[in-house]
Protein backbone atom coordinates (compact mmCIF):
# COMPACT_ATOMS: atom_id res chain seq x y z
CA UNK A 1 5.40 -10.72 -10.61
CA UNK A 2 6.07 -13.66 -12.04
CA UNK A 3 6.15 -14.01 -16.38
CA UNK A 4 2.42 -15.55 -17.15
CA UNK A 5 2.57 -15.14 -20.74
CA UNK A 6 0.41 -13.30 -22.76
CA UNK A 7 -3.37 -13.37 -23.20
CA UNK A 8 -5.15 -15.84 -25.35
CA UNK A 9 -7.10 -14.73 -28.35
CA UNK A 10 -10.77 -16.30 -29.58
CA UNK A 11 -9.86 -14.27 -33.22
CA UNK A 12 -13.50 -16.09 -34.36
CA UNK A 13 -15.23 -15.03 -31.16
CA UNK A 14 -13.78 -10.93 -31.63
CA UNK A 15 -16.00 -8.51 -33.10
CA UNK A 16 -13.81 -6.15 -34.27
CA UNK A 17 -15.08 -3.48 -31.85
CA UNK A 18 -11.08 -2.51 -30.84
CA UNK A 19 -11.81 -1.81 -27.72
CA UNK A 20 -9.19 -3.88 -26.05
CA UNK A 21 -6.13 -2.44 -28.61
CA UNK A 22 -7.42 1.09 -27.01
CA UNK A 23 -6.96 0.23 -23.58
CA UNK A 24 -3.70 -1.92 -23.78
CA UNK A 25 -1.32 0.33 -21.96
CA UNK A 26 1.57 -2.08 -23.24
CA UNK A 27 0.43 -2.45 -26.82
CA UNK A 28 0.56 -5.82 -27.07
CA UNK A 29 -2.44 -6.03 -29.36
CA UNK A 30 -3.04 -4.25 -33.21
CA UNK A 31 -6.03 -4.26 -35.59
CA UNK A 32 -5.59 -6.13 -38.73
CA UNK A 33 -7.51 -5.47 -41.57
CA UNK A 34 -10.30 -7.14 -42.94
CA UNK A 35 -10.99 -10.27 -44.26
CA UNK A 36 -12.08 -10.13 -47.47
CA UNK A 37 -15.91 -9.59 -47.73
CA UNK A 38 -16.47 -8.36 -43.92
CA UNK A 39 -16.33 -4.81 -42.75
CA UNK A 40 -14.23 -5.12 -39.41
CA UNK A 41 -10.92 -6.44 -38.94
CA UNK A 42 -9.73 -8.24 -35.89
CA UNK A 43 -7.30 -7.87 -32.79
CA UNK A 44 -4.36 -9.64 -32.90
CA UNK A 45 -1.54 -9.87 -30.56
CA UNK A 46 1.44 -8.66 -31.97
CA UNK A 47 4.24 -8.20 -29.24
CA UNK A 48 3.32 -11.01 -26.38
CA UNK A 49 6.85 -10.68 -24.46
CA UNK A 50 5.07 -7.22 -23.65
CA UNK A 51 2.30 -8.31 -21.85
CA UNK A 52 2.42 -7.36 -18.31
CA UNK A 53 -0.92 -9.61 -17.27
CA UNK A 54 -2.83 -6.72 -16.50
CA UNK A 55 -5.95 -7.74 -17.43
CA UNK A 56 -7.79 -4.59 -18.90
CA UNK A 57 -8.13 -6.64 -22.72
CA UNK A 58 -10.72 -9.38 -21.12
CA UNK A 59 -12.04 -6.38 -18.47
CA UNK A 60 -13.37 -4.47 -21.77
CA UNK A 61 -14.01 -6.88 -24.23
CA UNK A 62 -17.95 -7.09 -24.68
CA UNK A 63 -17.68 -10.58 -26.56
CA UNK A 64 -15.41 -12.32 -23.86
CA UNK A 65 -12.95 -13.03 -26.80
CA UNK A 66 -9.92 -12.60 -25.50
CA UNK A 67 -8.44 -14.52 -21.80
CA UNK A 68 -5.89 -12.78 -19.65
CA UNK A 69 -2.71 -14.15 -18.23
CA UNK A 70 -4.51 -14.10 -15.01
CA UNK A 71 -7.97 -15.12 -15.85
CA UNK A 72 -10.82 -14.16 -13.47
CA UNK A 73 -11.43 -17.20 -10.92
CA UNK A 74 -15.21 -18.12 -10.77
CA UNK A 75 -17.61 -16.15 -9.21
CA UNK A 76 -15.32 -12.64 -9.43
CA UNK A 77 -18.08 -9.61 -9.39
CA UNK A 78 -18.94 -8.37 -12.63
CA UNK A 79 -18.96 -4.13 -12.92
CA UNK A 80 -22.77 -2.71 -12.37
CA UNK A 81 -23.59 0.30 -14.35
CA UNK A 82 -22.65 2.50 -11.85
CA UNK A 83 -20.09 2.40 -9.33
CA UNK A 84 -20.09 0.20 -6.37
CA UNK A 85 -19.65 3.39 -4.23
CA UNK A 86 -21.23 6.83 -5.26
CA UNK A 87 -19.33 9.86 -4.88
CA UNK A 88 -21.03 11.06 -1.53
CA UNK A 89 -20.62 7.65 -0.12
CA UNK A 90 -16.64 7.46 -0.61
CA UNK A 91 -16.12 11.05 0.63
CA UNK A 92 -17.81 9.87 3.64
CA UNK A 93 -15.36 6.83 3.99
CA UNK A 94 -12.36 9.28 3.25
CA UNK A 95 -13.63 11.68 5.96
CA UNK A 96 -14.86 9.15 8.39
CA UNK A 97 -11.92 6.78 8.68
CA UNK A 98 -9.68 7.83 11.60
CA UNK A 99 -5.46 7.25 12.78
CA UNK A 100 -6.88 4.72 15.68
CA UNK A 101 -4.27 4.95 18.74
CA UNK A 102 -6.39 2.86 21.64
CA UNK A 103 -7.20 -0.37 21.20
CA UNK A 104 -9.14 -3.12 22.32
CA UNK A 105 -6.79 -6.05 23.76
CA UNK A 106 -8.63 -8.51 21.49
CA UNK A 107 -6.12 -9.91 18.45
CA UNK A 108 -7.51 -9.39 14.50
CA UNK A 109 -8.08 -13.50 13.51
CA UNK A 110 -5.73 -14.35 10.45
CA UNK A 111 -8.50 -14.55 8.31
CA UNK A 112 -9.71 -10.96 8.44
CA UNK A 113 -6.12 -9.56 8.22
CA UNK A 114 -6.20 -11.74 5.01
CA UNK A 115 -9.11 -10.52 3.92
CA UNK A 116 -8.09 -6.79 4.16
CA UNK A 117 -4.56 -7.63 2.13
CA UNK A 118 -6.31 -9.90 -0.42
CA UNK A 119 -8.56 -6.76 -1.05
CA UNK A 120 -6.09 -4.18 -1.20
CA UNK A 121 -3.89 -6.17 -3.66
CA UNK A 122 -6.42 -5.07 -6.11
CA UNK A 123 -4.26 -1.19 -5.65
CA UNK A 124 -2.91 -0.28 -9.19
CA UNK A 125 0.75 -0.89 -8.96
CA UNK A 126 3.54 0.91 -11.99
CA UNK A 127 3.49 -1.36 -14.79
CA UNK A 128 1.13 -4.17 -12.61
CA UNK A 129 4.32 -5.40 -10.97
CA UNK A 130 2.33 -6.30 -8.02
CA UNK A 131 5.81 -6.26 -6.33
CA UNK A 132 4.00 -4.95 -3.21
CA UNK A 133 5.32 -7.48 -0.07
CA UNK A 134 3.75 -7.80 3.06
CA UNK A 135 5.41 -8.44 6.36
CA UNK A 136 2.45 -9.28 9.42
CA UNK A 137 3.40 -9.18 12.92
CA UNK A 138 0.44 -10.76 14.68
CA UNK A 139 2.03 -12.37 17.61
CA UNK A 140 1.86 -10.16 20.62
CA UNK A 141 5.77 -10.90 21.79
CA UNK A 142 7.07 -10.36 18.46
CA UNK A 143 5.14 -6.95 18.52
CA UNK A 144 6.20 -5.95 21.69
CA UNK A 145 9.82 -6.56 20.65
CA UNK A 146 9.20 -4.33 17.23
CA UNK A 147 8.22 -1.93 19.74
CA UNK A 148 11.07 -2.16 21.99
CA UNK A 149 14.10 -2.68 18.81
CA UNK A 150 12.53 0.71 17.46
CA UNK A 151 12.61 2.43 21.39
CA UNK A 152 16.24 1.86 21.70
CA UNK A 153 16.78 2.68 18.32
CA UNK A 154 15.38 6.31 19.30
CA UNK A 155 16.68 6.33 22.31
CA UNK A 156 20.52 6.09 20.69
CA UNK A 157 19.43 8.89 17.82
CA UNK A 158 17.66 11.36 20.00
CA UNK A 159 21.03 10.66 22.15
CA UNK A 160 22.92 11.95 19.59
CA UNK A 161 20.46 15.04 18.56
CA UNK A 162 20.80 15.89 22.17
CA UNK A 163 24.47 16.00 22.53
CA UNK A 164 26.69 19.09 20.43
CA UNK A 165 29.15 16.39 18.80
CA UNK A 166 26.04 14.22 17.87
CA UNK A 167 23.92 16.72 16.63
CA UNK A 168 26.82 17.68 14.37
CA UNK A 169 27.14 14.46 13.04
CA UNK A 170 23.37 13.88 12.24
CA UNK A 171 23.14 16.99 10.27
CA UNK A 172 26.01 16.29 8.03
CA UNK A 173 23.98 12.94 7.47
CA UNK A 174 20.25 13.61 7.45
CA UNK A 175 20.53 17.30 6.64
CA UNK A 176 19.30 20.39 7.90
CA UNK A 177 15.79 20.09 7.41
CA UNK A 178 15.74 16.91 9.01
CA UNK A 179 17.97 17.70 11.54
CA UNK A 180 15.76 20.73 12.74
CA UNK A 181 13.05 18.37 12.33
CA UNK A 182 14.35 16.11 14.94
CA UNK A 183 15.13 18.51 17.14
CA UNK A 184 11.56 19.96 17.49
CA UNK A 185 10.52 16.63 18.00
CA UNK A 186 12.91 15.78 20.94
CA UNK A 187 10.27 17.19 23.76
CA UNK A 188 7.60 15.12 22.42
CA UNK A 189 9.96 11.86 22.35
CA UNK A 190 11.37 13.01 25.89
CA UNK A 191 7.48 12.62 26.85
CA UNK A 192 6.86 10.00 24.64
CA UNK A 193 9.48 8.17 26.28
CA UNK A 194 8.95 9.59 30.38
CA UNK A 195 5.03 7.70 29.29
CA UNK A 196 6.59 4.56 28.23
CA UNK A 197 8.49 3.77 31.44
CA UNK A 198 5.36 4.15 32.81
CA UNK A 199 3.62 0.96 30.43
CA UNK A 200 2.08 3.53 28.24
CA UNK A 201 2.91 2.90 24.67
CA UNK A 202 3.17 5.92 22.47
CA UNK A 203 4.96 3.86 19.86
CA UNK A 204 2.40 1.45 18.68
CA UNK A 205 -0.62 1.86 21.10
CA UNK A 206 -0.56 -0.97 21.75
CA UNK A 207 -2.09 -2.20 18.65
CA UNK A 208 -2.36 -6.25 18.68
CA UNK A 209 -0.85 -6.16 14.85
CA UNK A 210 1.76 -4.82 13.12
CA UNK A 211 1.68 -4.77 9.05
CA UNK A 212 5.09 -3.47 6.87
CA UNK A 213 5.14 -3.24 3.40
CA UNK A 214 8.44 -3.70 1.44
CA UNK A 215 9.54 -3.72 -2.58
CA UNK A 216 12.35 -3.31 -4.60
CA UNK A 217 14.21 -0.17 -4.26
CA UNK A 218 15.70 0.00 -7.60
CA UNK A 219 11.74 0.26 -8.84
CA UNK A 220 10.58 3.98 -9.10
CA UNK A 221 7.03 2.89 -8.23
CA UNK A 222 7.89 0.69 -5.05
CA UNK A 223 7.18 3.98 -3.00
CA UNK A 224 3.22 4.51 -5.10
CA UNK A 225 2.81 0.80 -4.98
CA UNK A 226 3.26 -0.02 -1.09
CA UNK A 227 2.05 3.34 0.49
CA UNK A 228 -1.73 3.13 -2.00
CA UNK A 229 -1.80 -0.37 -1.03
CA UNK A 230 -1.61 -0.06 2.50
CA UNK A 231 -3.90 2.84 1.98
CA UNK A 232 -6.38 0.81 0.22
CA UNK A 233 -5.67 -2.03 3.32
CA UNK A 234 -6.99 0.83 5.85
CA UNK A 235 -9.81 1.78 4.11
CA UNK A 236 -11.18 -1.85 3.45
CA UNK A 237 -10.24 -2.54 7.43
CA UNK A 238 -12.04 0.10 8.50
CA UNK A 239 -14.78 -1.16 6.77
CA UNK A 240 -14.77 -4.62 8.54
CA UNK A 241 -15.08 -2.43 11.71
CA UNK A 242 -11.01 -2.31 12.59
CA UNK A 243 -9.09 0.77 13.34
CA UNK A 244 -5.39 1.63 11.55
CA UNK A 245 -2.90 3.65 12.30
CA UNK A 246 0.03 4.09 9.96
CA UNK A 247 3.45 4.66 11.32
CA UNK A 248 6.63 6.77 10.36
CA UNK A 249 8.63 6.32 13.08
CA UNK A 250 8.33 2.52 12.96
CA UNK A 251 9.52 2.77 9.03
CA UNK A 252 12.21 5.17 10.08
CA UNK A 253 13.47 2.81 12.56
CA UNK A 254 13.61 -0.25 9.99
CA UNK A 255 15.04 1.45 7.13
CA UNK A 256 17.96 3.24 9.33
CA UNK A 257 18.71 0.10 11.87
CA UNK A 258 20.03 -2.88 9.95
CA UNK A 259 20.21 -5.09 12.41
CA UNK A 260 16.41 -4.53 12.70
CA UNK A 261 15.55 -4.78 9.09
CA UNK A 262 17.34 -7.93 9.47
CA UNK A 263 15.49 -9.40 12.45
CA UNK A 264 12.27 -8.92 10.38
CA UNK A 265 13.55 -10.96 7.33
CA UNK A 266 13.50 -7.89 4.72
CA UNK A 267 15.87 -8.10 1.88
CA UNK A 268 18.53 -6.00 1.03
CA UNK A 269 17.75 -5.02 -2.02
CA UNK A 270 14.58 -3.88 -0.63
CA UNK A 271 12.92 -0.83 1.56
CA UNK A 272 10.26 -1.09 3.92
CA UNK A 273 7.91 2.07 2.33
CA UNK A 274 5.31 2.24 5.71
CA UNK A 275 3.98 0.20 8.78
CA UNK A 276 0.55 0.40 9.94
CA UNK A 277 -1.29 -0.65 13.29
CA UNK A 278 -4.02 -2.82 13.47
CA UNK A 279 -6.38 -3.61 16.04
CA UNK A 280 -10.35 -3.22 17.54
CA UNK A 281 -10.66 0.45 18.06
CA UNK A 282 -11.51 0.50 21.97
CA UNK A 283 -13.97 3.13 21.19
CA UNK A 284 -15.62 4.99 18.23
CA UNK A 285 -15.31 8.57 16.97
CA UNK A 286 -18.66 10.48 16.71
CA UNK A 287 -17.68 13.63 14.66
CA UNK A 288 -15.39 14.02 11.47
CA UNK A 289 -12.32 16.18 11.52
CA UNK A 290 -12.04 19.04 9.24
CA UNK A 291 -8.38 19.43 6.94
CA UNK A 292 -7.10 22.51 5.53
CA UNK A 293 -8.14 23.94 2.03
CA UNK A 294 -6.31 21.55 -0.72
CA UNK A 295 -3.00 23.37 -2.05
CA UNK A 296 -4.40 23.39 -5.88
CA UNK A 297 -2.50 25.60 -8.95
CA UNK A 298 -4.15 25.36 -11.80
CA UNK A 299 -2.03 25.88 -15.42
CA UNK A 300 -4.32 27.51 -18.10
């Protein structure tokens, strides 16, 4: 994120109420004491190179004293009293919102795939980097090359799982775990791959758009930042009436083929976190899906 500055202070509009040195996580601002003949003291911003534009000081401040780095544009929604989605109502979204694998063959306009990103930049980020990038493949050929760089890219590694020397030489490099992983997996890719001959893709789904997300790897929060942010993208899709599905084994196939993460333009320094389907669900699920008890231990 860029260096905005940091925010601007009305000292003769604050109140005193502190409210916005409480919720600094960056502690930019301190109270100062009182003016002679007045009861409260003032915010003040004491360490501005720390400012990391998040916003929460003109979010809380009841006076509308103090301006962010990145002040609200006009019209932004104000905060009701209660939240814009009760309890009951989100657990629905959570429950209701499905992996969508068939598609319509109509493309997502630019403007609603827009829409869904704008709103999901809004996802917390570690410090407010906002270092979140997104890569969109809306273009049908480009997708159906993504799909076919990542087939052959399968194609050589289950090669190799498959073969005594190979297999040797992937679990020295991915590990045990993984390696075992892979090799439970090899029937379903042997399918997987028997359907695809056949024009049935079990890769994408033929989904008419591709989104990747991508940050920094030296950042320990590129992982929290990209994968809630995509999350965030599915949830407000799905509320615009378009299906999602995310995807591993496209991510796999871009973080362990360089000449792929190349083709799609990511940097170096940087790892692509998840990939996600989009598209017109072809048809609608009527029922929820149940999940396993949450895996909770509680410290007392």
């Amino acid at each position: 994120m860029p260096d905005l500055g940091p925010p601007v202070l009305d000292v003769d509009a604050c109140t005193g109420c502190e409210r916005c040195v409480k919720g600094c996580a960056s502690m930019v601002l301190d109270m100062v004491a009182p003016a002679p003949g007045t009861k409260l003291g003032k915010a003040r911003i004491e360490r501005p190179d720390w400012c990391n534009a998040c916003g929460h000081c003109e979010a809380v401040c009841p006076a509308a004293a103090i301006t962010s780095p990145m002040p609200l544009p006009h019209g932004a929604p104000i905060p009701a009293k209660d939240p814009a989605v009760d309890a009951d109502g989100f657990e629905r979204l959570l429950r209701e919102r499905r992996s969508v694998r068939n598609y319509k063959p109509d493309s997502v306009p630019r403007e609603l795939l827009e829409r869904v990103i704008g709103a999901a930049r809004y996802t917390p980020t570690g410090t407010n980097s906002q270092n979140v990038h997104w890569l969109v493949l809306a273009d049908r050929e480009r997708v159906r090359e993504l799909q076919q760089r990542c087939q052959r890219f399968y194609e050589r590694l289950f090669g190799l799982v498959n073969n005594p020397v190979g297999r040797l030489g992937v679990r020295m490099v991915a590990g045990s775990k993984q390696h075992q992983q892979l090799r439970e997996y090899l029937p379903i890719v042997q399918e997987a791959a028997r359907r695809m001959e056949q024009g049935d893709d079990r890769l994408l789904y033929d989904a008419p758009t591709v989104v990747l997300v991508h940050a920094e790897t030296w950042d320990s929060c590129s992982a929290f930042n990209c994968d809630t942010a995509l999350f965030s993208a599915s949830l407000m899709a799905h509320g615009m009436g378009l299906g999602c599905c995310f995807n591993g084994f496209v991510q796999q196939a871009v973080e362990n083929n360089r000449p792929l993460k190349r083709w799609l333009g990511i940097p170096r320094d940087h790892r692509c976190f998840m990939a996600m389907g989009v598209g017109w669900p072809a048809f609608r699920y009527r029922r929820v899906c149940e999940r396993a008890e949450p895996a909770i231990r509680w410290m007392e």
